[in-house]
Protein backbone atom coordinates (compact mmCIF):
# COMPACT_ATOMS: atom_id res chain seq x y z
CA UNK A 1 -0.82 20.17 59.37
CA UNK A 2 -3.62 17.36 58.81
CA UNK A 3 -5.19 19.75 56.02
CA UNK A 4 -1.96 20.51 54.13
CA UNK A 5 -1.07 16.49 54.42
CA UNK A 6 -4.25 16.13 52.87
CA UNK A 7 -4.33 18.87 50.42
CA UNK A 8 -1.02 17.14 48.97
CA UNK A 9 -1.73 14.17 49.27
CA UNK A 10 -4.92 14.97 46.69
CA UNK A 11 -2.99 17.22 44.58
CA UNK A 12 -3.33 15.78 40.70
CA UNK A 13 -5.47 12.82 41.95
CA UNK A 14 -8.41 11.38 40.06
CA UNK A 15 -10.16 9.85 42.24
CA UNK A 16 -10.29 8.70 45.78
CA UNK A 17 -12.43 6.13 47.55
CA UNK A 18 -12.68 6.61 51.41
CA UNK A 19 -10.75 10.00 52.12
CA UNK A 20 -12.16 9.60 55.34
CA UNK A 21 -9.75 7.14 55.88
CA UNK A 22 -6.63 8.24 55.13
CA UNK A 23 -7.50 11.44 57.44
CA UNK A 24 -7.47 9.44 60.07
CA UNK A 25 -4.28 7.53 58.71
CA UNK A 26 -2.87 11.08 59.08
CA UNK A 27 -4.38 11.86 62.64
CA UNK A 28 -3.01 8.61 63.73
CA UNK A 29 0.69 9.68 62.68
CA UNK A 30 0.39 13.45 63.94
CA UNK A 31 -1.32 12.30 67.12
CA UNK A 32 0.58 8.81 67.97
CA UNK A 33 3.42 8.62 65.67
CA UNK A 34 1.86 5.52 63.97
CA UNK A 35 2.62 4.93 60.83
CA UNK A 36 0.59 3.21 58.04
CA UNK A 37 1.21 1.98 54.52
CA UNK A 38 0.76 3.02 51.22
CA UNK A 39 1.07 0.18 48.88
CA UNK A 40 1.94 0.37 45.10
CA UNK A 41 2.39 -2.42 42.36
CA UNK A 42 4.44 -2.18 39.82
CA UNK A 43 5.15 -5.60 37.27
CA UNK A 44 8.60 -5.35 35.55
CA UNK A 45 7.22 -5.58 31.98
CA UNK A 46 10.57 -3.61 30.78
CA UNK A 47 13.45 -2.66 31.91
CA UNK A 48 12.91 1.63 32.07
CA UNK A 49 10.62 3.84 33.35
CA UNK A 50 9.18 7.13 31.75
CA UNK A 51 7.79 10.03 33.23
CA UNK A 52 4.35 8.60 33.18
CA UNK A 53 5.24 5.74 35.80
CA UNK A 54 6.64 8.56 38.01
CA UNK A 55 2.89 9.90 38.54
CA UNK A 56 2.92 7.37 40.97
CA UNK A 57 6.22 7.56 42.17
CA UNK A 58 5.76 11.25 43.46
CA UNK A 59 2.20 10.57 45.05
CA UNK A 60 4.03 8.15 47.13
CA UNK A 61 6.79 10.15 48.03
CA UNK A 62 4.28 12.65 49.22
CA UNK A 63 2.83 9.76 51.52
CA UNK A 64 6.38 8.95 52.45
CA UNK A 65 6.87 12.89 53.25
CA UNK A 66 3.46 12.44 55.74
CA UNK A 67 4.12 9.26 57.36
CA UNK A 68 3.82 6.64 55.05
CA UNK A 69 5.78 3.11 54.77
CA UNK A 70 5.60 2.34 50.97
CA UNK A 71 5.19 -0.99 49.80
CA UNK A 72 6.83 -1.07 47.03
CA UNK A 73 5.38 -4.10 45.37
CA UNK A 74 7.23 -5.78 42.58
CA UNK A 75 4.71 -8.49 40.87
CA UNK A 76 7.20 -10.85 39.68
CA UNK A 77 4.64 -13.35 39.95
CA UNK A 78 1.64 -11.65 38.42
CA UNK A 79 4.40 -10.48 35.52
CA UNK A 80 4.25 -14.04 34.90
CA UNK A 81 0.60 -13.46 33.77
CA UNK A 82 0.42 -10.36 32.44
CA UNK A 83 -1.54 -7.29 33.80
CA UNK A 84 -4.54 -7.47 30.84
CA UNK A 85 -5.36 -4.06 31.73
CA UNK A 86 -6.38 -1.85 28.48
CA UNK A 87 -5.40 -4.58 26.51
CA UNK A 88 -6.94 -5.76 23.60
CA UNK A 89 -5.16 -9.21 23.24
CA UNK A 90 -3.87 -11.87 25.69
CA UNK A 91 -0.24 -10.04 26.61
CA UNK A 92 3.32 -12.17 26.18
CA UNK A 93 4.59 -13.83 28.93
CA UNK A 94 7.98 -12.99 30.46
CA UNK A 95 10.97 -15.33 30.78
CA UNK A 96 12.34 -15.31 34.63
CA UNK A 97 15.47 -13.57 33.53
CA UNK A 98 13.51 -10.48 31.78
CA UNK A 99 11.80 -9.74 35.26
CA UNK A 100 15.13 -10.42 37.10
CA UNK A 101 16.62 -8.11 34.61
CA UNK A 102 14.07 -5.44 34.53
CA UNK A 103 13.79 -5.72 39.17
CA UNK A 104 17.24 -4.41 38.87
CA UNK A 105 16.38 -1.46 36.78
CA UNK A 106 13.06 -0.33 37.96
CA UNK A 107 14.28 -0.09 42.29
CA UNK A 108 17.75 1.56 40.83
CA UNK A 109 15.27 4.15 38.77
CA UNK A 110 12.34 4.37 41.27
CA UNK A 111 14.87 5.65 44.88
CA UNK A 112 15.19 8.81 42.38
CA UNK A 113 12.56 9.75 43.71
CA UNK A 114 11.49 7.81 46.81
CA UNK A 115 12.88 8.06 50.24
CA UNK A 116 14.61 4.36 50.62
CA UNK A 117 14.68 4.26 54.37
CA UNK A 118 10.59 4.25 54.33
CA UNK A 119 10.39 2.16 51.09
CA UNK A 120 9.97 -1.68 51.53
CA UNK A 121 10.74 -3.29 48.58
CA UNK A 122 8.41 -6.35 48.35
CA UNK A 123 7.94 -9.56 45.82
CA UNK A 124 4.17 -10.90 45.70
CA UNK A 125 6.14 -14.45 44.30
CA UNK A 126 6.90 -14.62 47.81
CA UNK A 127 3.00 -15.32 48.75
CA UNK A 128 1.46 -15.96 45.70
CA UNK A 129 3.83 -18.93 45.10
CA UNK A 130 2.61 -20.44 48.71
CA UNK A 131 -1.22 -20.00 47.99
CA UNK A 132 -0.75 -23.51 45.88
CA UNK A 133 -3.91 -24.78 44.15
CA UNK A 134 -6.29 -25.23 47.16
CA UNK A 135 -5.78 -21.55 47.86
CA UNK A 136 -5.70 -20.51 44.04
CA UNK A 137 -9.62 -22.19 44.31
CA UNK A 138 -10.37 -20.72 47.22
CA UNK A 139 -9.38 -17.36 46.15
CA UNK A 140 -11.07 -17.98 42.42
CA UNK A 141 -14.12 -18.38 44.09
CA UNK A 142 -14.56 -14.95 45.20
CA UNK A 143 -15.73 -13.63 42.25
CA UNK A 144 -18.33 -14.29 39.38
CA UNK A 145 -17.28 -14.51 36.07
CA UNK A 146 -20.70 -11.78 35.13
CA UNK A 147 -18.53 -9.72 37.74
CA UNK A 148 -15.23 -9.97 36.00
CA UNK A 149 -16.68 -9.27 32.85
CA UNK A 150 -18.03 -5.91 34.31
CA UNK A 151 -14.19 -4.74 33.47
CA UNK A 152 -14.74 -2.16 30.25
CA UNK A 153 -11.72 -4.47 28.37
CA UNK A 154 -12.99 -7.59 29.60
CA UNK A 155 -16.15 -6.82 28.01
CA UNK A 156 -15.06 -5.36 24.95
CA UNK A 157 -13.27 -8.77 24.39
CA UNK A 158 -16.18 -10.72 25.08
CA UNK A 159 -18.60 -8.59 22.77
CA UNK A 160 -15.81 -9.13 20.06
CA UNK A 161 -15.22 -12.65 20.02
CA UNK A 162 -11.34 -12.00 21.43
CA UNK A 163 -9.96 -14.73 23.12
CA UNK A 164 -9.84 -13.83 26.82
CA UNK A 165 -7.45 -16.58 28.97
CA UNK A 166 -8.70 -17.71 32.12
CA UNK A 167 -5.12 -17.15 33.27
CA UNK A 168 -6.49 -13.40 32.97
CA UNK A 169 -9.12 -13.40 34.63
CA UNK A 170 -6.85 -14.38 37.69
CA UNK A 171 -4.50 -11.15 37.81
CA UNK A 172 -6.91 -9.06 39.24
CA UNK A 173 -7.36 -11.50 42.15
CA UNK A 174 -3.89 -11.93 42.58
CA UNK A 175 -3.39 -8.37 42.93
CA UNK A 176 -6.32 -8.10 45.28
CA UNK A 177 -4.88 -10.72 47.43
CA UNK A 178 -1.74 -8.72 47.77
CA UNK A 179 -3.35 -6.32 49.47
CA UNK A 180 -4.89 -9.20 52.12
CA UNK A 181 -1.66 -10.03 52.49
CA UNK A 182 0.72 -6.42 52.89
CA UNK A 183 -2.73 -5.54 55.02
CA UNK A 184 -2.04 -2.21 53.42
CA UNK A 185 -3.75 0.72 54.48
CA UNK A 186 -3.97 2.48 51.10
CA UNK A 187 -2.93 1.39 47.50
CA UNK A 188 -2.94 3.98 44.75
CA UNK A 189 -2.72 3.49 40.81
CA UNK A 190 -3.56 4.88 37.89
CA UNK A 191 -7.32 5.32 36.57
CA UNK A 192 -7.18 2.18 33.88
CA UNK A 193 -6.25 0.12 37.25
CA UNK A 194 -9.83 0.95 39.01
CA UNK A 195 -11.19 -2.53 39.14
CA UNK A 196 -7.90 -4.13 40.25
CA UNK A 197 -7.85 -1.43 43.16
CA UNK A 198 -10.89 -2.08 44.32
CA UNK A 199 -10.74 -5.51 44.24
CA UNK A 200 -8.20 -5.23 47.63
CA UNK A 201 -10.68 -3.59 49.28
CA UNK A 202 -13.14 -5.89 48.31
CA UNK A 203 -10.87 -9.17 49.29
CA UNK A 204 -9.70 -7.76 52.24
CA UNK A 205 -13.51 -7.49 53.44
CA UNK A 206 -14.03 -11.30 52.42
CA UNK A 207 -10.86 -12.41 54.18
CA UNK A 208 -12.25 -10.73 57.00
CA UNK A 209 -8.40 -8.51 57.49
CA UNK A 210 -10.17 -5.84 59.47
CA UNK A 211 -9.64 -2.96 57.54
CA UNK A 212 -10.30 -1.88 53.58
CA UNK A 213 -7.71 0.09 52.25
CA UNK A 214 -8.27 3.03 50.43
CA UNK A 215 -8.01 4.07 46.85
CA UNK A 216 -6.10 6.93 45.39
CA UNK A 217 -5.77 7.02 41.68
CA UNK A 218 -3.56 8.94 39.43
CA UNK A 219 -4.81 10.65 36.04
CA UNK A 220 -2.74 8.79 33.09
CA UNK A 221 -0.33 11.45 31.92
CA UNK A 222 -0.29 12.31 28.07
CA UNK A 223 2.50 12.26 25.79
CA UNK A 224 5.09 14.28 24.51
CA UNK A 225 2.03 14.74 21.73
CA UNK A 226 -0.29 16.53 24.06
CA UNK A 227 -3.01 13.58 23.22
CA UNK A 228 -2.34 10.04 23.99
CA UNK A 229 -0.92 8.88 27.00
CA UNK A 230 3.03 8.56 27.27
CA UNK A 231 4.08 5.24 25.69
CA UNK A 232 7.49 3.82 24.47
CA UNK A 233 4.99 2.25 22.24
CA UNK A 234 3.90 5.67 20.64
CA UNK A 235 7.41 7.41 20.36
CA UNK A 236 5.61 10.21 23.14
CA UNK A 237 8.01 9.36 26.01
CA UNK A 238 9.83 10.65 28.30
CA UNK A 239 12.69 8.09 29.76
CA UNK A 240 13.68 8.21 33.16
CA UNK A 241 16.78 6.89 31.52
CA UNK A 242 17.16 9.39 28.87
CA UNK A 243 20.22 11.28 28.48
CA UNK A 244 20.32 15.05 29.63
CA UNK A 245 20.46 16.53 26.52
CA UNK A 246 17.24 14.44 25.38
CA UNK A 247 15.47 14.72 28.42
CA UNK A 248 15.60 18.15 28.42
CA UNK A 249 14.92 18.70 24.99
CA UNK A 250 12.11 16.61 25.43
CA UNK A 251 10.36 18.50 28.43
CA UNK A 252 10.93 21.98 26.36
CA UNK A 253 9.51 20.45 23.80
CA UNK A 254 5.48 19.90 25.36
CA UNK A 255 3.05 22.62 24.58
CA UNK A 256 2.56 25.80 26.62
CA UNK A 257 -1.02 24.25 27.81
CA UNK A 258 0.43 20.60 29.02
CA UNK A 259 3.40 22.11 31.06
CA UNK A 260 1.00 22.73 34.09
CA UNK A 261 -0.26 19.22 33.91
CA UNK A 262 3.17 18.77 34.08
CA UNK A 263 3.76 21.01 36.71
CA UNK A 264 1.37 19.57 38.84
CA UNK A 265 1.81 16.37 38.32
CA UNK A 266 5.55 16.16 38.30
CA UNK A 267 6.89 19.12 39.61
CA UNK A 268 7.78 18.86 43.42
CA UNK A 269 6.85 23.02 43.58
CA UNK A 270 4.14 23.66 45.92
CA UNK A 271 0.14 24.35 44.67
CA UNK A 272 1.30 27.89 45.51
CA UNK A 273 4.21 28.25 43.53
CA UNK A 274 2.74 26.26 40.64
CA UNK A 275 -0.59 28.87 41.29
CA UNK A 276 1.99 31.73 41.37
CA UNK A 277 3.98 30.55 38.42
CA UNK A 278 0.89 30.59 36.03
CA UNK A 279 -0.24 33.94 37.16
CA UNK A 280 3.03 35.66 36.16
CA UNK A 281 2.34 34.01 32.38
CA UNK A 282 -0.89 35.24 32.82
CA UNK A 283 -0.27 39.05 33.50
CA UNK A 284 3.14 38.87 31.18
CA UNK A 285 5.49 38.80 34.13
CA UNK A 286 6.89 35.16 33.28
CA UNK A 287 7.49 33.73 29.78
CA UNK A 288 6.01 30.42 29.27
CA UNK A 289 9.49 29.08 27.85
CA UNK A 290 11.52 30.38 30.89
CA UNK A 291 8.59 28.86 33.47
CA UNK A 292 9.39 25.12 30.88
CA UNK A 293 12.78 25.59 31.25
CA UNK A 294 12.57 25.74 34.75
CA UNK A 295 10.62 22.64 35.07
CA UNK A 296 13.37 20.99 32.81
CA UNK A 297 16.01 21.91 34.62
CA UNK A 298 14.21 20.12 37.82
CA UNK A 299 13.04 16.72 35.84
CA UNK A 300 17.03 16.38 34.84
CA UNK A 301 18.08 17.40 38.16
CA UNK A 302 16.55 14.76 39.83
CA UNK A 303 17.50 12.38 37.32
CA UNK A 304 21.00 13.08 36.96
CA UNK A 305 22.61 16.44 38.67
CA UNK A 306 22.45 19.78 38.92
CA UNK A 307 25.70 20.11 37.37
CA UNK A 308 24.01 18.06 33.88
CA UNK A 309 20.30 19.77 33.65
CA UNK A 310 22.18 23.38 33.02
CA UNK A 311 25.04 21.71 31.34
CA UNK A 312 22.02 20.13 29.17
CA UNK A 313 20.30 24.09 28.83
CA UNK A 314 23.55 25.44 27.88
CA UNK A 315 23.73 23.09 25.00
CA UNK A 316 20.35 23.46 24.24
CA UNK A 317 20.15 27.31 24.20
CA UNK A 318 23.79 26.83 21.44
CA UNK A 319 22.16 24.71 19.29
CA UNK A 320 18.42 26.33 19.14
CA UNK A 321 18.97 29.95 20.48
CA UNK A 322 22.20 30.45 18.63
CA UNK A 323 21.76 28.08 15.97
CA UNK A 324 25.13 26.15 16.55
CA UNK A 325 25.96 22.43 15.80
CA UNK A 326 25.80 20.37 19.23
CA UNK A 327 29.03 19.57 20.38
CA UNK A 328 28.50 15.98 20.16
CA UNK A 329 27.29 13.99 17.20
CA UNK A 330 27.33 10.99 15.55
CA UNK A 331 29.77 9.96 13.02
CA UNK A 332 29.82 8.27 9.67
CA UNK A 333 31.65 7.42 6.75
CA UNK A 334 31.21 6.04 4.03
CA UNK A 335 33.42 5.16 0.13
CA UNK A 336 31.60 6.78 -2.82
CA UNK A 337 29.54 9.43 -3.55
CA UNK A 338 25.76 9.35 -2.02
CA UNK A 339 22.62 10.67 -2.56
CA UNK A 340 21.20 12.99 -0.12
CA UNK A 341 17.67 11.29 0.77
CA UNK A 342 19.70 7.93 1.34
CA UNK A 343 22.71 9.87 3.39
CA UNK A 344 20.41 10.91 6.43
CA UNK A 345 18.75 7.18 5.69
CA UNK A 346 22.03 5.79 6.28
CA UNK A 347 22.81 7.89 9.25
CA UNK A 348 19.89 7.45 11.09
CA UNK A 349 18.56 10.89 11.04
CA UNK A 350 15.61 9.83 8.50
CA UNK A 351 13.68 6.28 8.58
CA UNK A 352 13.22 6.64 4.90
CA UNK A 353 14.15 8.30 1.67
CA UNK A 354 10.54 9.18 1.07
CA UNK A 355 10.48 10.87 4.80
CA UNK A 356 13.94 12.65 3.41
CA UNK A 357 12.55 13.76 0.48
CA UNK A 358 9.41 15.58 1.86
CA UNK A 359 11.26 17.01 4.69
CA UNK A 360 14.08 18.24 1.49
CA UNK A 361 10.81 19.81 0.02
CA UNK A 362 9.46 21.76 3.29
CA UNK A 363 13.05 23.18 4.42
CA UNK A 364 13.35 21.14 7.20
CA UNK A 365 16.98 19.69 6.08
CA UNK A 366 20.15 21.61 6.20
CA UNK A 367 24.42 20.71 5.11
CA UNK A 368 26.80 22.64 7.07
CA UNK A 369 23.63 24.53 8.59
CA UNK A 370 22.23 25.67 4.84
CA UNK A 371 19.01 24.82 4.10
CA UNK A 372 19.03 21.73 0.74
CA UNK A 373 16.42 22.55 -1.45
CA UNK A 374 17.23 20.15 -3.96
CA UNK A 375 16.06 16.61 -3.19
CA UNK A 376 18.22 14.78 -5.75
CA UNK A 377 21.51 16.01 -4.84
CA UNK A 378 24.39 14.03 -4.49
CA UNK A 379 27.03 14.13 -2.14
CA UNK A 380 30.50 13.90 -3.37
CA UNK A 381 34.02 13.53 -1.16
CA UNK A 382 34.43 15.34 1.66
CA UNK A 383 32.72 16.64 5.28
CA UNK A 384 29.25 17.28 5.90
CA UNK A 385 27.25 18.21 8.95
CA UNK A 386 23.88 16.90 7.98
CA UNK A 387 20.71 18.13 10.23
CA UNK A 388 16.75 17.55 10.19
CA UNK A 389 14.56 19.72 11.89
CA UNK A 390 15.95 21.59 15.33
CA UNK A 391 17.38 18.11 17.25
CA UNK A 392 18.58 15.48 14.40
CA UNK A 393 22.61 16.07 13.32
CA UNK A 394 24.92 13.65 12.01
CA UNK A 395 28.43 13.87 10.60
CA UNK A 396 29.23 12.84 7.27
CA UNK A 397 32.98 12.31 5.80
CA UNK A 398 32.39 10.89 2.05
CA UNK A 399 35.82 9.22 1.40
């Protein structure tokens, strides 16, 4: 049992510092019953998740599933600061009622997928507030500054002339003291958060706490783009709020190669049936869009229902398979005649008339589901079903 715990447990990881430990976590629980805890931070920066944050979120539902307490640590004080992780300026602090606001949305999203009667939601105000300045000194002094600037952004700051606060410099402290004070037996995070991870270990050593947790860390995942990681930021996402319709879309969407990293990453199907899965594409068993719309199907399930994700492939399959008009669309009217560039400006299918035009010019835009080929047309009274690409409709009435 220890070696499938374990097998799970480093299923999609990056990297893990003293595995040796959390076997005997495990050996503990199987043997004893004892429990131990897995401790994850999470600062309420905005208000949604996306499928990247949930990385984390299903590693520690597979520590919950062998054992595991999670801590699920909400930095409302280190928000205050701003994680400066992979950033390349000093980041904006929040306003108290943006981190009340976003608390409220990220535990709501995050028992999706965790098991709330092993979850402990916790608040590292609740400490960090207490430490006061003798213990914000005391703590400070734990580390050089030639050690802090070991951290690859920290450096590449430094080497540019780019202000670094000193506030900064503190986060990583503060989130290594966290772990001094949760004593928690393992913290996990993703690969950008390496130096913050190991800096619990490294306090809890120095504050002399009797144990050093370990370190799991999660790869980043990439993007709807296949490239750079998934960012509201960089249109690639994937919200955890999304709609059913979008999300599914969305996860059909990914190429045929970043479904498995999806898969494993994601999916809650066993190495097995993931293993099992891509050998059927392999020998021609399985088509790769039957095995994504599978995975689909789960991502809305656990997000909304059962009942929505094939509600959400039905619709899908009569707009795309059957080339249909979605059942619901936007509307919009307007009082005189329009031109067809500004029209799908105007309702929000295009950002620009320039983006309308070229997409006019490569087929991609269609009235009533005919393709326009000419890009200066003009749209005189009456009803139009306007459409860019496979997922963009909007209905016109020119009065």
């Amino acid at each position: 049992m220890i070696e499938e715990a374990l097998k799970e447990i480093n299923r999609g990881s990056a990297e893990i510092i003293d595995n040796e430990r959390i076997e005997k976590l495990l050996q503990s629980y199987y043997k004893e019953g004892k429990s131990y805890t897995v401790k994850c931070g999470f600062d309420p920066t905005a208000p949604d998740l996306h499928l990247g944050h949930t990385v984390l979120l299903q590693k520690l539902a597979t520590f919950q599933k062998y054992g595991a307490t999670v801590l699920f640590l909400i930095g409302d004080f280190t928000a205050t600061i701003g994680d400066p992780t992979g950033k390349s300026t000093t980041r904006k602090v929040l306003s108290k009622e943006d981190i009340v606001k976003n608390i409220a949305s990220y535990t709501t999203q995050a028992f999706k997928i965790l098991d709330e009667s092993k979850t402990e939601i916790v608040y590292n105000n609740d400490w960090l507030e207490k430490l006061g300045a003798n213990g914000m000194l005391e703590l400070a002094s734990t580390l050089t500054v030639a050690r802090m600037l070991e951290r690859d952004d920290f450096s590449k700051r430094y080497a540019s002339n780019t202000p670094i606060a000193v506030s900064e410099f503190l986060y990583p402290l503060l989130q290594g003291y966290d772990s001094v004070h949760l004593l928690s037996d393992v913290e996990i995070g993703g690969t950008d958060q390496k130096f913050n991870l190991l800096m619990g270990r490294q306090l809890q050593k120095i504050y002399d706490v009797k144990k050093q947790q370990a370190v799991l860390m999660m790869p980043i995942l990439e993007g709807l783009d296949g490239v750079q990681k998934m960012s509201k930021s960089l249109n690639n996402y994937i919200g955890v709020a999304d709609a059913p319709n979008d999300m599914f879309g969305k996860v059909l969407s990914i190429s045929d190669d970043l479904m498995w990293r999806y898969y494993e990453l994601l999916s809650t199907k066993t190495l097995d049936e993931i293993t099992a899965l891509k050998d059927g594409v392999a020998d021609g068993s399985l088509h790769p869009k039957k095995v994504k719309e599978a995975l689909s199907i789960e991502i809305v399930t656990r997000f909304h229902s059962e009942d929505e994700a094939f509600n959400a492939k039905a619709e899908f399959d009569k707009v795309h398979s059957k080339s249909q008009i979605p059942t619901d669309i936007p509307e919009f009217s307007i009082d005189e005649e329009i031109w067809i560039a500004k029209a799908l400006v105007e309702c929000n299918i295009e950002p620009s008339t320039s983006q309308a035009r070229r997409d006019i010019k490569q087929g991609a835009v269609k009235i009533n589901q005919e393709k326009v080929h000419d890009e200066q047309l003009q749209l005189s009274s009456g009803e139009y079903v306007l459409q860019v690409g496979k997922r963009k409709f909007a209905k016109l009435k020119v009065n």
